[in-house]
Protein backbone atom coordinates (compact mmCIF):
# COMPACT_ATOMS: atom_id res chain seq x y z
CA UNK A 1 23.41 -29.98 205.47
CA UNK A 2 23.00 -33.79 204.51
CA UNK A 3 25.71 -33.16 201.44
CA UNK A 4 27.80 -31.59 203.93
CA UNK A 5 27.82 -34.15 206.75
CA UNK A 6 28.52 -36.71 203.30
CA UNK A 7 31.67 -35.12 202.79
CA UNK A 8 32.34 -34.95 205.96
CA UNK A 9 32.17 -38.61 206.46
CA UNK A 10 33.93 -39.47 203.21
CA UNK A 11 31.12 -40.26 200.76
CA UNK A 12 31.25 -37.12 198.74
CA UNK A 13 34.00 -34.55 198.93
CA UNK A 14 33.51 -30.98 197.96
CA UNK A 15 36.25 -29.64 200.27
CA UNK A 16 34.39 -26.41 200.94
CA UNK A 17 36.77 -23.53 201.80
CA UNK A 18 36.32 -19.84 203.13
CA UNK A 19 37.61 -17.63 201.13
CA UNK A 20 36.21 -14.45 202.82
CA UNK A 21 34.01 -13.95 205.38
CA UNK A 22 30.77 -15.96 204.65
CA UNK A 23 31.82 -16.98 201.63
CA UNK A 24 32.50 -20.77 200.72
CA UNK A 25 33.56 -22.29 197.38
CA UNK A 26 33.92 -25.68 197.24
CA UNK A 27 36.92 -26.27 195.88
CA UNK A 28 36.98 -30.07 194.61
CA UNK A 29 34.27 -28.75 192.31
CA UNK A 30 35.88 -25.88 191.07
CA UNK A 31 39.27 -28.42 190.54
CA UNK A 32 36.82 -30.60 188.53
CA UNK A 33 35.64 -27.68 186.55
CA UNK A 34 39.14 -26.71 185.74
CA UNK A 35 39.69 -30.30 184.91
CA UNK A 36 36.61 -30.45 182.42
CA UNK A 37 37.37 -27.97 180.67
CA UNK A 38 41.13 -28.55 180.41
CA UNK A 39 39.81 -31.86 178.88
CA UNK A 40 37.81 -30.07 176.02
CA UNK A 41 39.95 -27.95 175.15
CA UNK A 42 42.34 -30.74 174.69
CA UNK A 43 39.98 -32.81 172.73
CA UNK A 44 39.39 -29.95 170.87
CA UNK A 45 42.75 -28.94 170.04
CA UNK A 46 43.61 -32.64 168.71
CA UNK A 47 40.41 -32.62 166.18
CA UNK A 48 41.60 -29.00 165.12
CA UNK A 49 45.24 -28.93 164.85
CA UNK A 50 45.71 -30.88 161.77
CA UNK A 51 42.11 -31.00 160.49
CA UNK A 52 42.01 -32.84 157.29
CA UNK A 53 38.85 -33.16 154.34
CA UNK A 54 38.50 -36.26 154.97
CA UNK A 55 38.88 -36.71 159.01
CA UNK A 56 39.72 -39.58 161.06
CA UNK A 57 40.58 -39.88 164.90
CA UNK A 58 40.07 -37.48 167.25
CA UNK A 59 38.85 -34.80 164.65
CA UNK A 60 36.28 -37.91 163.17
CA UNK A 61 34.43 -38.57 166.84
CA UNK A 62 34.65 -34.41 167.00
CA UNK A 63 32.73 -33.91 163.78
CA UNK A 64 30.25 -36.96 164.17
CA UNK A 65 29.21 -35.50 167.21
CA UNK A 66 28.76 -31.79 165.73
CA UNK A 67 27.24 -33.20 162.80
CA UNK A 68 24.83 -35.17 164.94
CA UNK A 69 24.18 -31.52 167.35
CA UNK A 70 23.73 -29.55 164.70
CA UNK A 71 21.02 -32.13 163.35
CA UNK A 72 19.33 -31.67 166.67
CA UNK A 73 19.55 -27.87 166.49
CA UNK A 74 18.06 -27.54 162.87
CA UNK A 75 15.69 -30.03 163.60
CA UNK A 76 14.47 -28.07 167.20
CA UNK A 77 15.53 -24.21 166.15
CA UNK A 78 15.52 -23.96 162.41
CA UNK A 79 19.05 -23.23 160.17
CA UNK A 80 18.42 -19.58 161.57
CA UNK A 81 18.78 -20.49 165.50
CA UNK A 82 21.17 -23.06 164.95
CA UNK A 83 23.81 -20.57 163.47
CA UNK A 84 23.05 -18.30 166.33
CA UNK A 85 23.28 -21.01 169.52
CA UNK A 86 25.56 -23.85 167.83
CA UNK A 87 28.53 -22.18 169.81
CA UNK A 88 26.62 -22.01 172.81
CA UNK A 89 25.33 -25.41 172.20
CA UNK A 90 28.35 -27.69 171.21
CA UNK A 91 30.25 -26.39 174.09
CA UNK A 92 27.62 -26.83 176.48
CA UNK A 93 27.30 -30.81 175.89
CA UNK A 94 30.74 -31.35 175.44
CA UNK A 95 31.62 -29.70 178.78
CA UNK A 96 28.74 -31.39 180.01
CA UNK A 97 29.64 -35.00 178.34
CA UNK A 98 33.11 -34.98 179.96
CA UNK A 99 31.86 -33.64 183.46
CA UNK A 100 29.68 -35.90 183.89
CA UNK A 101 32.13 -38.90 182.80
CA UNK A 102 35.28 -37.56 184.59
CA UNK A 103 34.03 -38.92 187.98
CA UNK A 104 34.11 -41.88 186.85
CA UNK A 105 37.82 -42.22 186.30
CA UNK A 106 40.10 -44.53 188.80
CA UNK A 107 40.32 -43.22 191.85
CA UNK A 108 44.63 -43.26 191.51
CA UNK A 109 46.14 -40.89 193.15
CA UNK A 110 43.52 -38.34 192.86
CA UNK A 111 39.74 -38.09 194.45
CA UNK A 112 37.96 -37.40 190.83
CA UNK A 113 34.38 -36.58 191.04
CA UNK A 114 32.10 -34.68 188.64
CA UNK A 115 31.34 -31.41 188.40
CA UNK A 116 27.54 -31.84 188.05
CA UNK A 117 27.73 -33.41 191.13
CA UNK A 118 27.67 -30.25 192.60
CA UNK A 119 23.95 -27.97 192.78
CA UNK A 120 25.75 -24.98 192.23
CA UNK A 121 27.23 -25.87 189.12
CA UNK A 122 23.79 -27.48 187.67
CA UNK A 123 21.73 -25.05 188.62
CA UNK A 124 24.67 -21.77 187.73
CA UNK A 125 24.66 -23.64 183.84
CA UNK A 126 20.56 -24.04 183.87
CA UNK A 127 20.55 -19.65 184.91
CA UNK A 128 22.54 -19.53 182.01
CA UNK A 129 20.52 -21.03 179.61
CA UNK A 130 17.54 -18.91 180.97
CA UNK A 131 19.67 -15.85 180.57
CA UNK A 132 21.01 -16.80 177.10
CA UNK A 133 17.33 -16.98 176.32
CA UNK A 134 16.25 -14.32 177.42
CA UNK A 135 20.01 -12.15 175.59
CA UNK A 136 18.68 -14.22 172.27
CA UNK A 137 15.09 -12.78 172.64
CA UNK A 138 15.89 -9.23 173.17
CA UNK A 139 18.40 -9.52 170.12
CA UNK A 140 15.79 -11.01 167.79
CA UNK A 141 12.38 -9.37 168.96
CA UNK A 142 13.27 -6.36 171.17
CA UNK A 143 11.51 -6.17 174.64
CA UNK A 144 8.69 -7.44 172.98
CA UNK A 145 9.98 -10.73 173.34
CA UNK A 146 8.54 -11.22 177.07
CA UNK A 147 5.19 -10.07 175.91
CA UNK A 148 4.84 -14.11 176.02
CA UNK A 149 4.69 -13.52 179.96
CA UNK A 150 1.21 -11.79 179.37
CA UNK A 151 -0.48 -14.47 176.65
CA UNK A 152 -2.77 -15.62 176.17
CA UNK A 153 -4.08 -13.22 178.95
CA UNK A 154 -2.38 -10.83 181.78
CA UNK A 155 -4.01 -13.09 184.38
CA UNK A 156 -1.40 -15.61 183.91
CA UNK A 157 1.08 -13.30 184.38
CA UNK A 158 2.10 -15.41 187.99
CA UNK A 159 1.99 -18.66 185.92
CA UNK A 160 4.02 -17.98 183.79
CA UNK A 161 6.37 -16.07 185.56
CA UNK A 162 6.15 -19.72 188.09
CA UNK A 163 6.84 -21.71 185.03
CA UNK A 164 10.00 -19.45 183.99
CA UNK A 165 11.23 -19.83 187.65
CA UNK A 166 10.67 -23.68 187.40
CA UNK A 167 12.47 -24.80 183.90
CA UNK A 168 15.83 -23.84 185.61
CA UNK A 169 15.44 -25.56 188.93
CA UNK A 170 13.92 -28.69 187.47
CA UNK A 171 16.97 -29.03 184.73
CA UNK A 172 19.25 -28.32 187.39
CA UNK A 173 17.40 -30.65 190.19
CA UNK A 174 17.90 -33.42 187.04
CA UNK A 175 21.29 -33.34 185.88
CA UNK A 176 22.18 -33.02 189.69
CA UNK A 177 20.31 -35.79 191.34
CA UNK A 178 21.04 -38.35 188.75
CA UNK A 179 25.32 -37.61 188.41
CA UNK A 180 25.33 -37.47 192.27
CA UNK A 181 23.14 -40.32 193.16
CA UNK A 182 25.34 -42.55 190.55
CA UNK A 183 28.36 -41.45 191.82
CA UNK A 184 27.44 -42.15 195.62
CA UNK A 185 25.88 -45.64 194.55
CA UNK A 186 29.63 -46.54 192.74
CA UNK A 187 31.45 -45.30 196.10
CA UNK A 188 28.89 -47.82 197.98
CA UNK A 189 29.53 -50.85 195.68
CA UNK A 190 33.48 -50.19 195.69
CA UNK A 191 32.60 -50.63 199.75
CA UNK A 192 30.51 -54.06 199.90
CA UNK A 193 31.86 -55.94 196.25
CA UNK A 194 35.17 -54.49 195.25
CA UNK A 195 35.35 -56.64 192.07
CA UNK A 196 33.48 -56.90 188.59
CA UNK A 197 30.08 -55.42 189.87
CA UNK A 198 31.64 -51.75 190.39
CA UNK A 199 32.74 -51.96 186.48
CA UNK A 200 29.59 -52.77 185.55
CA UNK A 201 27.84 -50.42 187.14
CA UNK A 202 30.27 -47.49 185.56
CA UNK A 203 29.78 -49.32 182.21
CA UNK A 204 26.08 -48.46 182.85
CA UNK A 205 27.26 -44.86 184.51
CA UNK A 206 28.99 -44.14 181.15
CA UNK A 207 25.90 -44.37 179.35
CA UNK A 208 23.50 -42.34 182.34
CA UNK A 209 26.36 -39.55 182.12
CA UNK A 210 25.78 -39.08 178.04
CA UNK A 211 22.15 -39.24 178.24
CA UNK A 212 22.07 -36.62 180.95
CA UNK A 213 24.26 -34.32 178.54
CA UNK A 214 21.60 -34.91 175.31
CA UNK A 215 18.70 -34.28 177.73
CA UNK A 216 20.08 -30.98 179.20
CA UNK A 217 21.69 -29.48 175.67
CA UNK A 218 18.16 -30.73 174.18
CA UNK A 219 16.19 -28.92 176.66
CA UNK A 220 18.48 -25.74 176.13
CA UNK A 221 17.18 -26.75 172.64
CA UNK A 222 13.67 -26.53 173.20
CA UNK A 223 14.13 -23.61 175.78
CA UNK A 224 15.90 -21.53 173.08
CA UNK A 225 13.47 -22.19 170.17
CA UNK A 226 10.37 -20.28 170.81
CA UNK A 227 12.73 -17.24 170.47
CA UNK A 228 13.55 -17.83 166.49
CA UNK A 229 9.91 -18.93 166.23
CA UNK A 230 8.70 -15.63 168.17
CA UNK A 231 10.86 -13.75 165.59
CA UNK A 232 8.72 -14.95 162.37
């Protein structure tokens, strides 16, 4: 209700629409989300379409940043889970990276806000990351793999089940609160000091929107790597 009456007022628009009865998308988030990942793909494109041995420009920042992931994932999951999620991974933070940047873009023409301002997107990519887990698990250790629910003892069967219930909402609840709450903050400053402290405050949103990407990919990390532990 509180985001709602936000939009309403101007703060925060997520322009929700009906689209049948008792359902609502909101559709500046879903525009967004279209806009992200048009924006990878693009980047993408331009680091593959004329990749070269020795790279440089778009297809150097690409690879410094996959070189620099798939440290991470070797380092968290082993050579083994790293083949398996570096898909899952690389396009996670770079769809994250830009979403949580492209809010921060001039307000020209166009009401830009982030996707991960939005609940339902945080908490729809941290379900995902559960249920990858859970897809990886079953493909490398059968059904045995949520034997872990049971250990060390079936008493904390409700613990852990409480636990597996609250890794999603807090990732979500993280990435959320932090890309909203800077966004809201740069709408407020634009209000009462128009000039220089606004850009310095999306200097400093720049770097809050990348660190929110690297802690949400390396938590999928850490979420993910039990499974290729489980399996040896």
């Amino acid at each position: 209700m509180e985001i709602a009456e936000a939009s309403g007022s101007g703060i925060i628009h997520y322009l929700p629409t009906e689209v049948f009865d008792g359902v609502v998308i909101n559709m500046q988030t879903m525009y967004m989300s279209w806009l992200t990942m048009a924006v990878v793909a693009l980047i993408v494109f331009a680091a593959t379409r004329k990749a070269e041995i020795i790279p440089s420009g778009v297809q150097n920042i690409v690879e410094v940043f996959i070189e620099w992931l798939n440290g991470l994932m070797e380092g968290n999951m082993g050579m083994e889970g790293r083949r398996a999620a570096a898909p899952f991974i690389i396009t996670l933070f770079l769809y994250l990276f830009v979403g949580n940047e492209i809010g921060l873009l001039p307000q020209v023409g166009a009401h830009f806000t982030s996707p991960t301002n939005d609940i339902n997107v945080t908490l729809g990519m941290a379900v995902t990351v559960s249920f990858t887990v859970y897809v990886l698990g079953i493909m490398r250790n059968g059904l045995g793999y949520f034997k872990h629910f049971i250990q060390p003892s079936f008493l904390f069967l409700p613990l852990n089940l409480l636990e597996e219930v609250s890794k999603p909402l807090t990732m979500a609840l993280r990435l959320f609160g932090n890309i909203l709450a800077g966004e809201i903050l740069l709408i407020v400053l634009y209000m009462l000091a128009p000039w220089v402290i606004p850009d310095l405050w999306i200097g400093f949103s720049l770097i809050v929107g990348f660190l929110q990407a690297f802690i949400f990919t390396m938590l999928t990390m850490i979420a993910i790597a039990p499974v290729f532990r489980a399996h040896h």
